[in-house]
PDB file of N, CA and C in Angstrom:
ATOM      1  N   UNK A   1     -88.558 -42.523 144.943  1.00  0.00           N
ATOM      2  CA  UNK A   1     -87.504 -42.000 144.087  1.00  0.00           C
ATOM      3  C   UNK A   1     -86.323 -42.967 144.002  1.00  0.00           C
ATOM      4  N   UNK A   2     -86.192 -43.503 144.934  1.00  0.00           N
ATOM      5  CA  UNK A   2     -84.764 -44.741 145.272  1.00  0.00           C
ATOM      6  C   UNK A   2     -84.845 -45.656 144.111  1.00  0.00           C
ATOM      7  N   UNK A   3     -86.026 -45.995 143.313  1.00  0.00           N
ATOM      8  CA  UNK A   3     -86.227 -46.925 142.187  1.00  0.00           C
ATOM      9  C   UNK A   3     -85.775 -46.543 140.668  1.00  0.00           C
ATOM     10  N   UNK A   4     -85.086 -45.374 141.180  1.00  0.00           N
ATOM     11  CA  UNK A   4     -84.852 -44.166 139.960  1.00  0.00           C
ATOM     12  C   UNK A   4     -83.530 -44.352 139.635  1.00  0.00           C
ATOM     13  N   UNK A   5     -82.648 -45.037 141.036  1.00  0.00           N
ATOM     14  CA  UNK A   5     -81.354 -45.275 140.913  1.00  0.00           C
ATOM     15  C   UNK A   5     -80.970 -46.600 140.762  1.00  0.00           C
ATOM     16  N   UNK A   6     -80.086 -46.491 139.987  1.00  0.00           N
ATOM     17  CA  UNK A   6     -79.346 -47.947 139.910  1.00  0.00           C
ATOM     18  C   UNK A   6     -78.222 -48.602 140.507  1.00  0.00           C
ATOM     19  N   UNK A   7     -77.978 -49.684 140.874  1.00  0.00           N
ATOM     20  CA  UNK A   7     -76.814 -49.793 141.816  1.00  0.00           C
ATOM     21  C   UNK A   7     -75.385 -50.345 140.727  1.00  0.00           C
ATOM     22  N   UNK A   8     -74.875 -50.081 140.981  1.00  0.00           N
ATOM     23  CA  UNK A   8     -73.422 -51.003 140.099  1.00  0.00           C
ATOM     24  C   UNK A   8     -73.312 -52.516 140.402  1.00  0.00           C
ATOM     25  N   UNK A   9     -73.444 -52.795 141.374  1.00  0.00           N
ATOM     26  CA  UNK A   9     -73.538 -54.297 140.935  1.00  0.00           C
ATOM     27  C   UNK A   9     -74.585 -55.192 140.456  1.00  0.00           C
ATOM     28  N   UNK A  10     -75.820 -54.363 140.285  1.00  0.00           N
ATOM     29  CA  UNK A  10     -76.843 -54.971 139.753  1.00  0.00           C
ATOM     30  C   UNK A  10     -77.085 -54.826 138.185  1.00  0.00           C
ATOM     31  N   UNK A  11     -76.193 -53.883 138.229  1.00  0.00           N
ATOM     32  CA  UNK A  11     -75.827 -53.539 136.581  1.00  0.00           C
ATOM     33  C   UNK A  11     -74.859 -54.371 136.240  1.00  0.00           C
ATOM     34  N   UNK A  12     -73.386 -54.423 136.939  1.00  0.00           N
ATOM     35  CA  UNK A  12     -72.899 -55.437 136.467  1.00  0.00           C
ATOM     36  C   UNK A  12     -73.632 -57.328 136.102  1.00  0.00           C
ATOM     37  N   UNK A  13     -74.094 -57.504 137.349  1.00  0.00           N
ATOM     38  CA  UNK A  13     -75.039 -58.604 136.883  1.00  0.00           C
ATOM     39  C   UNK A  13     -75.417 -58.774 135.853  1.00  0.00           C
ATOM     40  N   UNK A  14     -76.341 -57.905 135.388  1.00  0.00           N
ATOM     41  CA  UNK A  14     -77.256 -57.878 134.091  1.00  0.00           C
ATOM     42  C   UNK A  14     -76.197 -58.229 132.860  1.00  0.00           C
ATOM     43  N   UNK A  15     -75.014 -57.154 133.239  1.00  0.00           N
ATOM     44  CA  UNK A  15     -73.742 -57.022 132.162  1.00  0.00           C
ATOM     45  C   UNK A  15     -73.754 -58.879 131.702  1.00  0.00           C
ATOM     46  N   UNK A  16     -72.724 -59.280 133.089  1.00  0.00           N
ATOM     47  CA  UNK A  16     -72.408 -60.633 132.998  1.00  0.00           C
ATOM     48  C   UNK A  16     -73.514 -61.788 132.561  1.00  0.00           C
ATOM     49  N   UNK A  17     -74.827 -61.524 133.184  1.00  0.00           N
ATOM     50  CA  UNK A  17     -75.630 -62.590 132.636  1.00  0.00           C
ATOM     51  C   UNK A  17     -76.110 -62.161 130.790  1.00  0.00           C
ATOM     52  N   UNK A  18     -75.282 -61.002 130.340  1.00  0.00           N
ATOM     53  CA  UNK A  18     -75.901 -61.131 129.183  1.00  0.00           C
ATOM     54  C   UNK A  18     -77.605 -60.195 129.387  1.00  0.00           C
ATOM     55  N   UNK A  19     -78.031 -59.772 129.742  1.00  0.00           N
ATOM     56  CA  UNK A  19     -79.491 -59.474 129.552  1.00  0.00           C
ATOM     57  C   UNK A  19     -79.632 -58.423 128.930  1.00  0.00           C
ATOM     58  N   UNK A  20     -80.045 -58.544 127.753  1.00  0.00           N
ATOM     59  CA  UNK A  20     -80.125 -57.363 126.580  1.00  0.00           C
ATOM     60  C   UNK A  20     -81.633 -56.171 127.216  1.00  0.00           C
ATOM     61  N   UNK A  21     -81.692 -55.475 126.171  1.00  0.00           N
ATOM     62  CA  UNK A  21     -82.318 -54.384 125.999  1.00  0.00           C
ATOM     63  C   UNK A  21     -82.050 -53.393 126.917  1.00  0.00           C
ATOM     64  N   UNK A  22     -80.893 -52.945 127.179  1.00  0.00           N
ATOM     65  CA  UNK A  22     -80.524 -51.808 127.922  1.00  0.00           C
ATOM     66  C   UNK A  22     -79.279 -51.410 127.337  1.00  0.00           C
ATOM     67  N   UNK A  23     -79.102 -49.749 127.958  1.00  0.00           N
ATOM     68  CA  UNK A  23     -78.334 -48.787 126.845  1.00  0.00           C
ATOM     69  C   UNK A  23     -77.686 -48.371 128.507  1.00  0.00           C
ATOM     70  N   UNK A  24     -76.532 -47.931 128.568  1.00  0.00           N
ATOM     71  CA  UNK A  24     -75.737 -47.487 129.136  1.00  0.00           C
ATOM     72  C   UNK A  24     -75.170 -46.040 128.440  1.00  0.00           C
ATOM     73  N   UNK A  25     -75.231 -44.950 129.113  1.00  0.00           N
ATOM     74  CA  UNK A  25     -75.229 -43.512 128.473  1.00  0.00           C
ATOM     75  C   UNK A  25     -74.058 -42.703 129.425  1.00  0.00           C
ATOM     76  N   UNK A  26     -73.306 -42.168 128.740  1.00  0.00           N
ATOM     77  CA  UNK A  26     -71.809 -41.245 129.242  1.00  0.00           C
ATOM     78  C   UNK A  26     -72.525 -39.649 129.389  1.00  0.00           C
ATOM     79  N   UNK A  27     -73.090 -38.852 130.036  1.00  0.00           N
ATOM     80  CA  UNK A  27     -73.031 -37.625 129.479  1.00  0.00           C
ATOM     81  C   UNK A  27     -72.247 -36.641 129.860  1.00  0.00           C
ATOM     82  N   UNK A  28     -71.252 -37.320 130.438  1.00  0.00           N
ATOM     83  CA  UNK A  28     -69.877 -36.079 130.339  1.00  0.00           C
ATOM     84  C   UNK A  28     -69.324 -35.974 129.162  1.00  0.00           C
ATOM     85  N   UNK A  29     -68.632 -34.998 128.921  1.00  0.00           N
ATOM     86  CA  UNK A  29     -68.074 -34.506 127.678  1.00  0.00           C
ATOM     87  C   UNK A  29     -67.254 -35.585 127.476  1.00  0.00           C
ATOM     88  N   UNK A  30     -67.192 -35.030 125.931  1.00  0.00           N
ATOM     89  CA  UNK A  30     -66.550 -35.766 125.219  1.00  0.00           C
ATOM     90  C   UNK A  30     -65.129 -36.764 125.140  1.00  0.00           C
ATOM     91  N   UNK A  31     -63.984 -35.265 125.359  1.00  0.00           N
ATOM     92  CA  UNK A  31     -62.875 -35.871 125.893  1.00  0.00           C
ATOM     93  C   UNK A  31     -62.920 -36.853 127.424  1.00  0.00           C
ATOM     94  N   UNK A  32     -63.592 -36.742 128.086  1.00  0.00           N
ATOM     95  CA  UNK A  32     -63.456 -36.979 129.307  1.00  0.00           C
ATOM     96  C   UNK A  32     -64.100 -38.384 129.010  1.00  0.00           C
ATOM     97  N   UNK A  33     -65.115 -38.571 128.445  1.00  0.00           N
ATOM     98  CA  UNK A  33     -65.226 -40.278 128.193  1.00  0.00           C
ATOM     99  C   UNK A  33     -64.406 -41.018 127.210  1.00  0.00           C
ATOM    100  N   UNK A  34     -63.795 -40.122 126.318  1.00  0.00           N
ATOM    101  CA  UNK A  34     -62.619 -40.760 125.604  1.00  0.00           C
ATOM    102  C   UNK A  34     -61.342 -41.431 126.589  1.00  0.00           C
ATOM    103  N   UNK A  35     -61.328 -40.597 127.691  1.00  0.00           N
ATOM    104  CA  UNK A  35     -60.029 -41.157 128.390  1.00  0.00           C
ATOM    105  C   UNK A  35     -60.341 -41.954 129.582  1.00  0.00           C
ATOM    106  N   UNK A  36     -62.065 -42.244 129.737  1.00  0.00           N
ATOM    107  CA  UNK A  36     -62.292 -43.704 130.029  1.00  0.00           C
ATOM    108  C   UNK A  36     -63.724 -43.679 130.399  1.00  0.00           C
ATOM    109  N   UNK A  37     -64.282 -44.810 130.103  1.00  0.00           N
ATOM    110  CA  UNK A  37     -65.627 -44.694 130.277  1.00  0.00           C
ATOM    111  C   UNK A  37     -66.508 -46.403 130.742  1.00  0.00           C
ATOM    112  N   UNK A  38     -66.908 -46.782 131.009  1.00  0.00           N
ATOM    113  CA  UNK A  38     -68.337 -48.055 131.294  1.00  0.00           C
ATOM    114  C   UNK A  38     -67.877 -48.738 130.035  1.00  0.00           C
ATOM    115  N   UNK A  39     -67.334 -49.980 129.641  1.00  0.00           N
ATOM    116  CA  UNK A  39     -67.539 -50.789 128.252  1.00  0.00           C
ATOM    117  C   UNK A  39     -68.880 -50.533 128.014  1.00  0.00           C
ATOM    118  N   UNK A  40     -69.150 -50.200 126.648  1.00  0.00           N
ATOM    119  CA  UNK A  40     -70.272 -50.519 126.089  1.00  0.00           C
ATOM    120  C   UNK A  40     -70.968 -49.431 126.129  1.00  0.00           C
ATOM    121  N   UNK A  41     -70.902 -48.317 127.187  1.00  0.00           N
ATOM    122  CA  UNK A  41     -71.329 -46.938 127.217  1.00  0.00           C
ATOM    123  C   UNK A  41     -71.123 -46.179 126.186  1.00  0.00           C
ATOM    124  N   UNK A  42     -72.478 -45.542 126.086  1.00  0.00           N
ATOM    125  CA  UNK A  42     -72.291 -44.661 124.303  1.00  0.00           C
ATOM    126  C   UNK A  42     -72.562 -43.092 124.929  1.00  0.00           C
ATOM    127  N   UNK A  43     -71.296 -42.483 124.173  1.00  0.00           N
ATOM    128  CA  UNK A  43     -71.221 -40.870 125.108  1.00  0.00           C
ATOM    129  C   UNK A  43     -72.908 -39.899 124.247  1.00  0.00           C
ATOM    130  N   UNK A  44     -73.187 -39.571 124.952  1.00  0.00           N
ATOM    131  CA  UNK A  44     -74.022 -38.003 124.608  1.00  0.00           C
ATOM    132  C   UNK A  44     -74.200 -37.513 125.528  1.00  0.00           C
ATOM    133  N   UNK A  45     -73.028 -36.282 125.389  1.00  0.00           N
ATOM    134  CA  UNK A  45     -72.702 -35.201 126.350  1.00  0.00           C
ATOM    135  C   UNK A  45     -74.635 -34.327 126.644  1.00  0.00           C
ATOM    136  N   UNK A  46     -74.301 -34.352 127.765  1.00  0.00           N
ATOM    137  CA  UNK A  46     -75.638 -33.540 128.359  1.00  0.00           C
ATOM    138  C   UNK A  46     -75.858 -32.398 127.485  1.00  0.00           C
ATOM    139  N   UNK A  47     -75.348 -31.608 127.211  1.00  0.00           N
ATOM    140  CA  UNK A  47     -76.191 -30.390 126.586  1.00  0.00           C
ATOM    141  C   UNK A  47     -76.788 -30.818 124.964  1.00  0.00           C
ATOM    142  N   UNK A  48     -76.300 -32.069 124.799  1.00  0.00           N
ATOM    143  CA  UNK A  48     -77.086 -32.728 123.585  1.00  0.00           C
ATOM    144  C   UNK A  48     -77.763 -33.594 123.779  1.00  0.00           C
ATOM    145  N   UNK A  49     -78.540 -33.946 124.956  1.00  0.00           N
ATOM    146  CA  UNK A  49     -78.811 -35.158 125.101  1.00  0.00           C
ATOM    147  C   UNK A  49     -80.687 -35.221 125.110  1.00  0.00           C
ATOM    148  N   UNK A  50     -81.214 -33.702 125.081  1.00  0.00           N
ATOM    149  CA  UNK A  50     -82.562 -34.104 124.653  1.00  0.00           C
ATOM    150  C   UNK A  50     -82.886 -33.904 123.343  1.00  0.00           C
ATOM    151  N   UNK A  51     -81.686 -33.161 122.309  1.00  0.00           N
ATOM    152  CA  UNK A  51     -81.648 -33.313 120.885  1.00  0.00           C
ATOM    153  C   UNK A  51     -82.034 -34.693 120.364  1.00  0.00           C
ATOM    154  N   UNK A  52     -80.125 -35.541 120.847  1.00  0.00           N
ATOM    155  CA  UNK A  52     -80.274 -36.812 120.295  1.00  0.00           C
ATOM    156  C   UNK A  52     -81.151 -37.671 120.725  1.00  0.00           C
ATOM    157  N   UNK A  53     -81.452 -37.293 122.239  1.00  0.00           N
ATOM    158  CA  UNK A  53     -82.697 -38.941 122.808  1.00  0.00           C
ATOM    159  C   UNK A  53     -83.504 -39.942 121.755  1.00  0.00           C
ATOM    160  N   UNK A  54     -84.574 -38.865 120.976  1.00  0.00           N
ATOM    161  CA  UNK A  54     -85.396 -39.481 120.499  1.00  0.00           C
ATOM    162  C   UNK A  54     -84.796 -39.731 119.137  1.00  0.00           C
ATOM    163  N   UNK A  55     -83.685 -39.557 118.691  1.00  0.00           N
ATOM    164  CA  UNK A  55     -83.460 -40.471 117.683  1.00  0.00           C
ATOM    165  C   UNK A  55     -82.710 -41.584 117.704  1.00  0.00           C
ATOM    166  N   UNK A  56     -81.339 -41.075 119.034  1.00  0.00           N
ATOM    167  CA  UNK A  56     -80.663 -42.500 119.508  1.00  0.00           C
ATOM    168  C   UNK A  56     -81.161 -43.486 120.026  1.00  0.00           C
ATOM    169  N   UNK A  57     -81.958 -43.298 121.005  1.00  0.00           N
ATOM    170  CA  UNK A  57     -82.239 -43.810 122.098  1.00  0.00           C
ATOM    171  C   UNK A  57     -84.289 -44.833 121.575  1.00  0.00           C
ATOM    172  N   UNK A  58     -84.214 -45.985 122.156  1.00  0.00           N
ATOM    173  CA  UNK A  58     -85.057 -46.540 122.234  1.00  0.00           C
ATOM    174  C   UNK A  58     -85.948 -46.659 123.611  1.00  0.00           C
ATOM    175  N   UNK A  59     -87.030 -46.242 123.229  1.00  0.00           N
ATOM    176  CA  UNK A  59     -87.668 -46.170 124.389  1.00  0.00           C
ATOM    177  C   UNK A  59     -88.473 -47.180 125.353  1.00  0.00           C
ATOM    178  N   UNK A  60     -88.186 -48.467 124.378  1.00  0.00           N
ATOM    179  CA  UNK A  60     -88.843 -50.047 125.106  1.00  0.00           C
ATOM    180  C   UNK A  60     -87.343 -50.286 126.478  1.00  0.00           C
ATOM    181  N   UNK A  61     -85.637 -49.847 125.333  1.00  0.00           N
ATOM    182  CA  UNK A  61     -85.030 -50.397 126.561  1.00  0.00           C
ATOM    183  C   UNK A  61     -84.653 -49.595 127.823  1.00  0.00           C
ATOM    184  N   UNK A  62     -84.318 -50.368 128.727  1.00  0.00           N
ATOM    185  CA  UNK A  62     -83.443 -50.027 129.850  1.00  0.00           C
ATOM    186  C   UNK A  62     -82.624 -49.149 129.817  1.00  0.00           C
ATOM    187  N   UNK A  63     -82.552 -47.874 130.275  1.00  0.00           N
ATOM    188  CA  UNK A  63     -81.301 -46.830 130.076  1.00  0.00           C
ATOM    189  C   UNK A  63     -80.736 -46.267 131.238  1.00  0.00           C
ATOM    190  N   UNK A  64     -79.468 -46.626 131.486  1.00  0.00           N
ATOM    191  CA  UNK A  64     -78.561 -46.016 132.491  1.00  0.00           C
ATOM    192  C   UNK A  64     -77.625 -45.268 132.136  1.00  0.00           C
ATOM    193  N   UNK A  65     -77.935 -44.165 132.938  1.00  0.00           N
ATOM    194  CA  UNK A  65     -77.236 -42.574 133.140  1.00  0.00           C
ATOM    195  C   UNK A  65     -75.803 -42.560 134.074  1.00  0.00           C
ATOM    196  N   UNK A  66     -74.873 -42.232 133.655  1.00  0.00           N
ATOM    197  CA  UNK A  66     -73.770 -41.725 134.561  1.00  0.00           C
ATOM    198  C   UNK A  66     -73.129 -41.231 134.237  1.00  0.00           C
ATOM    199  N   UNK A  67     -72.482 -39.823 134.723  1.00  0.00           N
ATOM    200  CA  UNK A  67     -71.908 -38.214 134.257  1.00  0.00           C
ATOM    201  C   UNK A  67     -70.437 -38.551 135.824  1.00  0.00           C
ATOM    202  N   UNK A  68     -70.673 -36.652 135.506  1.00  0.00           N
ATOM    203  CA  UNK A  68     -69.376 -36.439 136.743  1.00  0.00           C
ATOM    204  C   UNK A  68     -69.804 -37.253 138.056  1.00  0.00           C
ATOM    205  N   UNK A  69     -71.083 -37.039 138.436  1.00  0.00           N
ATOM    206  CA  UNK A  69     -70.820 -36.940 139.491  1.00  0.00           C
ATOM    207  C   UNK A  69     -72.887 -37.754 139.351  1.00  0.00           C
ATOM    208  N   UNK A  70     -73.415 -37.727 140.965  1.00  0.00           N
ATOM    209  CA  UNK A  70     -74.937 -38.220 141.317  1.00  0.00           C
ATOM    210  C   UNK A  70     -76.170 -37.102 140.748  1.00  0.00           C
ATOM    211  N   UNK A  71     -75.422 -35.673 140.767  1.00  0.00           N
ATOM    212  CA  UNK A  71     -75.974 -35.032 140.572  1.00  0.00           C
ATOM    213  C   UNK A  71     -76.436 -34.882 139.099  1.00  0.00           C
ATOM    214  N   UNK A  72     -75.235 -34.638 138.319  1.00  0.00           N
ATOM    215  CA  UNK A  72     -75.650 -34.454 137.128  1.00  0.00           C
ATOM    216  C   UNK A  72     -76.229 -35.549 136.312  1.00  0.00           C
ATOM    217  N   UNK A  73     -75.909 -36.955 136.920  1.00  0.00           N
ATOM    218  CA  UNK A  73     -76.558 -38.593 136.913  1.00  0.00           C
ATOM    219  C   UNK A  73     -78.001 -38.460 136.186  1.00  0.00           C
ATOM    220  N   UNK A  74     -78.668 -37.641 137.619  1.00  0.00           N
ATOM    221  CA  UNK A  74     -80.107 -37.553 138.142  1.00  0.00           C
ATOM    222  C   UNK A  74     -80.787 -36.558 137.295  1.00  0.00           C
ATOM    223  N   UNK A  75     -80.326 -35.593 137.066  1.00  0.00           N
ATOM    224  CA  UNK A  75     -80.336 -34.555 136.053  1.00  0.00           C
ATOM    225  C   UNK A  75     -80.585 -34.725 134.590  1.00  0.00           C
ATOM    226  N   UNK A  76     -79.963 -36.092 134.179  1.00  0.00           N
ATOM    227  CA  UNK A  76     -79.867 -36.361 132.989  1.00  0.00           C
ATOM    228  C   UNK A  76     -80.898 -37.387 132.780  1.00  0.00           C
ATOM    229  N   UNK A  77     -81.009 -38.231 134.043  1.00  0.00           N
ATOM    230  CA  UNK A  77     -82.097 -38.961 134.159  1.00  0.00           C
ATOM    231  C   UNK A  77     -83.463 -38.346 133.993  1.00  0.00           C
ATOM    232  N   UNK A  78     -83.906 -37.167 134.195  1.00  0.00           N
ATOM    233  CA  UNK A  78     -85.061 -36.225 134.595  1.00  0.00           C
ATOM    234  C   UNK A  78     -85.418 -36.075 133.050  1.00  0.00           C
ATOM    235  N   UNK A  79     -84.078 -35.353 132.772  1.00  0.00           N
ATOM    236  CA  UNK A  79     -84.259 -35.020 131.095  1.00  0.00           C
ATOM    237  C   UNK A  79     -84.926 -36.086 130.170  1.00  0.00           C
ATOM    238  N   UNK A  80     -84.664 -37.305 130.497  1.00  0.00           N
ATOM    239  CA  UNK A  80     -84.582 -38.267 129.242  1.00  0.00           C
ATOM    240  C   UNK A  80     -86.532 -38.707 129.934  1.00  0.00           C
ATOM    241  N   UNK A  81     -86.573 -38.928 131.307  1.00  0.00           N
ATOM    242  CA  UNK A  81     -88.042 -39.386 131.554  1.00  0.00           C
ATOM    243  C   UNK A  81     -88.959 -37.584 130.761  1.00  0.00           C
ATOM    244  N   UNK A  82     -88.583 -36.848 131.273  1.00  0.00           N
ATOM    245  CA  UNK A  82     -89.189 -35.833 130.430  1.00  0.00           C
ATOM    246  C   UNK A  82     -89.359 -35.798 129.111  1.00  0.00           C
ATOM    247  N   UNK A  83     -88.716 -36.431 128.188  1.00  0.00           N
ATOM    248  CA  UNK A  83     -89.062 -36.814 127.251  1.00  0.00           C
ATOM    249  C   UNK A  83     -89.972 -37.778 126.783  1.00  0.00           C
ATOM    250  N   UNK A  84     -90.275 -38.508 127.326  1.00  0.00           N
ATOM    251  CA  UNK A  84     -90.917 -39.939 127.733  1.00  0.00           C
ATOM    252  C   UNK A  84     -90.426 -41.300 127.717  1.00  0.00           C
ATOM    253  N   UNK A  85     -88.890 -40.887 128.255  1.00  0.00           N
ATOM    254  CA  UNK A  85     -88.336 -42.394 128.472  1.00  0.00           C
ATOM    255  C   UNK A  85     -88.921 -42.462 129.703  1.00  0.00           C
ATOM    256  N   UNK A  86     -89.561 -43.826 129.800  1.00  0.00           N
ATOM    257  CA  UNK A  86     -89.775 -44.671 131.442  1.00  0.00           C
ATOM    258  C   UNK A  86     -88.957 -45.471 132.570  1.00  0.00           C
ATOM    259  N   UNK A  87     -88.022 -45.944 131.257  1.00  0.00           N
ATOM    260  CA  UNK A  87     -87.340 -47.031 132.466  1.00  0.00           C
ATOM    261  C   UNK A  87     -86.128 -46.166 132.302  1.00  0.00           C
ATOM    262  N   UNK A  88     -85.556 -45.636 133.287  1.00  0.00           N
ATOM    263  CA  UNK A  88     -84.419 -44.534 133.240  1.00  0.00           C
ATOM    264  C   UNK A  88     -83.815 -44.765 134.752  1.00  0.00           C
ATOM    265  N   UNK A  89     -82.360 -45.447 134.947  1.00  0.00           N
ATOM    266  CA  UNK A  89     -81.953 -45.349 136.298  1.00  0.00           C
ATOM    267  C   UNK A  89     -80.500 -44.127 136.110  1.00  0.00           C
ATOM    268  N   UNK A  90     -80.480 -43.974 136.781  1.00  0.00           N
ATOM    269  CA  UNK A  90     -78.962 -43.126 137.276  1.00  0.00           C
ATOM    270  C   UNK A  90     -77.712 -44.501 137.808  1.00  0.00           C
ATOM    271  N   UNK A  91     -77.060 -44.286 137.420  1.00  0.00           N
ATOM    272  CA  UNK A  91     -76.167 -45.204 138.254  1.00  0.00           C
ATOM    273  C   UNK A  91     -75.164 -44.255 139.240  1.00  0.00           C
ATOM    274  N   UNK A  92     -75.947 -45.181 140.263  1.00  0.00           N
ATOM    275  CA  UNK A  92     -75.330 -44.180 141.466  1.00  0.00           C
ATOM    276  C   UNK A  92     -73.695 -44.287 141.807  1.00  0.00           C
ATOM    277  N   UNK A  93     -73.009 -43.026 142.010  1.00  0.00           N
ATOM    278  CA  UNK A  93     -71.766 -43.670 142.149  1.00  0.00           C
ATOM    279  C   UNK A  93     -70.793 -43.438 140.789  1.00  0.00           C
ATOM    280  N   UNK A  94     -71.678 -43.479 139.845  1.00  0.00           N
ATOM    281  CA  UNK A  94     -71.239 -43.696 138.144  1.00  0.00           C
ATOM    282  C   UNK A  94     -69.999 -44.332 137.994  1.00  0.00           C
ATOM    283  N   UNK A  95     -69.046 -44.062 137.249  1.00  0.00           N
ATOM    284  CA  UNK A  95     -67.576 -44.501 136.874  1.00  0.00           C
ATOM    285  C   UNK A  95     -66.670 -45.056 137.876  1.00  0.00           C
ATOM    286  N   UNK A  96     -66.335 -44.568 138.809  1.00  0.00           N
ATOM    287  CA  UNK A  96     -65.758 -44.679 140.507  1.00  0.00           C
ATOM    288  C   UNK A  96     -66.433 -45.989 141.041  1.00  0.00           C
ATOM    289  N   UNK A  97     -67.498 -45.949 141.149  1.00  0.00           N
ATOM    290  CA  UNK A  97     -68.088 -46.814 141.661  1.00  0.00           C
ATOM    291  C   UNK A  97     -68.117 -48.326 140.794  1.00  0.00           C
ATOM    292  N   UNK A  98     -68.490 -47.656 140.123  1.00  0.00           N
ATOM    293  CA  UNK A  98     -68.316 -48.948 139.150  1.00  0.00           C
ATOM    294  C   UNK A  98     -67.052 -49.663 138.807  1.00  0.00           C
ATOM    295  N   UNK A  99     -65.982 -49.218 138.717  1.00  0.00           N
ATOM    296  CA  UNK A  99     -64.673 -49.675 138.728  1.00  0.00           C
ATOM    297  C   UNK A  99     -64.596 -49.744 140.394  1.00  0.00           C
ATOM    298  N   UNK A 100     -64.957 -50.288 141.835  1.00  0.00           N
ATOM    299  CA  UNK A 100     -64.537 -50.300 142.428  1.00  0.00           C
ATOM    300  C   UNK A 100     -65.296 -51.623 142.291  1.00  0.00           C
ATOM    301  N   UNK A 101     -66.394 -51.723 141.857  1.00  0.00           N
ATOM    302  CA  UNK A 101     -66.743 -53.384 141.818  1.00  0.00           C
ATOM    303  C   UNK A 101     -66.310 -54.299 140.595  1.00  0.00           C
ATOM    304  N   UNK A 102     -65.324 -53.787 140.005  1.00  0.00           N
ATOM    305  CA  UNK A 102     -64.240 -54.136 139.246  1.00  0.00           C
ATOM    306  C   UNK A 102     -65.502 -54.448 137.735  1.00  0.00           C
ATOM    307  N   UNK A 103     -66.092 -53.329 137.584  1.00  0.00           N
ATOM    308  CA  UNK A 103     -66.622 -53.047 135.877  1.00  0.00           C
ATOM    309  C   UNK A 103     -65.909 -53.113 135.046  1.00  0.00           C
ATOM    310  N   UNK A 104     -65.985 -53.427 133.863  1.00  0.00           N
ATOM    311  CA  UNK A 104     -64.687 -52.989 132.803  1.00  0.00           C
ATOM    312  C   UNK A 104     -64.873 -51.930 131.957  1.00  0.00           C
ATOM    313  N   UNK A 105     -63.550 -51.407 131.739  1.00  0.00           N
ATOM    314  CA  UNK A 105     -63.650 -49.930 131.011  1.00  0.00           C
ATOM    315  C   UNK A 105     -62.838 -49.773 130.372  1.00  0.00           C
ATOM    316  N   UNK A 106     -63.135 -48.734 129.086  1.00  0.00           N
ATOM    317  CA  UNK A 106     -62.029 -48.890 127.997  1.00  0.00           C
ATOM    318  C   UNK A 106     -62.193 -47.378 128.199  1.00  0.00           C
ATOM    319  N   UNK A 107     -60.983 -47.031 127.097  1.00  0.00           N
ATOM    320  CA  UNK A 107     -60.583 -45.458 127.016  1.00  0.00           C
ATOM    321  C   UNK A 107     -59.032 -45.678 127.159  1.00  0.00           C
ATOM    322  N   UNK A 108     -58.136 -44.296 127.075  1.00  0.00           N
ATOM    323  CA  UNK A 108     -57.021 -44.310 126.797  1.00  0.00           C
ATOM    324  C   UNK A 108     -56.560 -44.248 128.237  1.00  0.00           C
TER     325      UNK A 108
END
């Protein structure tokens, strides 16, 4: 299951070296990623998120999950492999974490 999660600095890596085909996903609400979120993170709040999957979302790339908290991360992660996304990590830690390894983030 540990392969399910993603770490923040290995995401940042990827960030910095440039390595395409991966999607970075907000599914906390709305306002709450407006007032700050992952650069480059595209919000779809969880209770929409097995609506939009299969039309937003590409299923060749890389997709990382991060909400409030690990829980709802993992949760959202479940949802999207239930659909038949494969490569699906959680980023553990999400937002917090990621700004502690100095990620960049926009929002108000």
């Amino acid at each position: 299951m540990s392969n399910l999660v993603a770490d923040v600095n290995d995401l940042k890596s990827r960030l910095e070296w440039g390595q395409p085909a991966f999607t970075i996903i907000d599914v906390r609400d709305r306002h709450t990623y407006n007032h700050g979120h992952i650069t480059g993170a595209i919000s779809i709040p969880l209770d929409d998120l097995a609506d939009r999957a299969k039309s937003s979302l590409h299923k060749e790339r890389h997709i990382y999950i991060y909400g409030e908290h690990d829980t709802q991360a993992a949760y959202a992660a479940q949802i999207l492999r239930s659909a038949g996304f494969n490569d699906v990590f959680a980023i553990q830690g999400g937002i917090t974490a990621w700004k502690t390894v100095g990620g960049a983030t926009e929002g108000v």
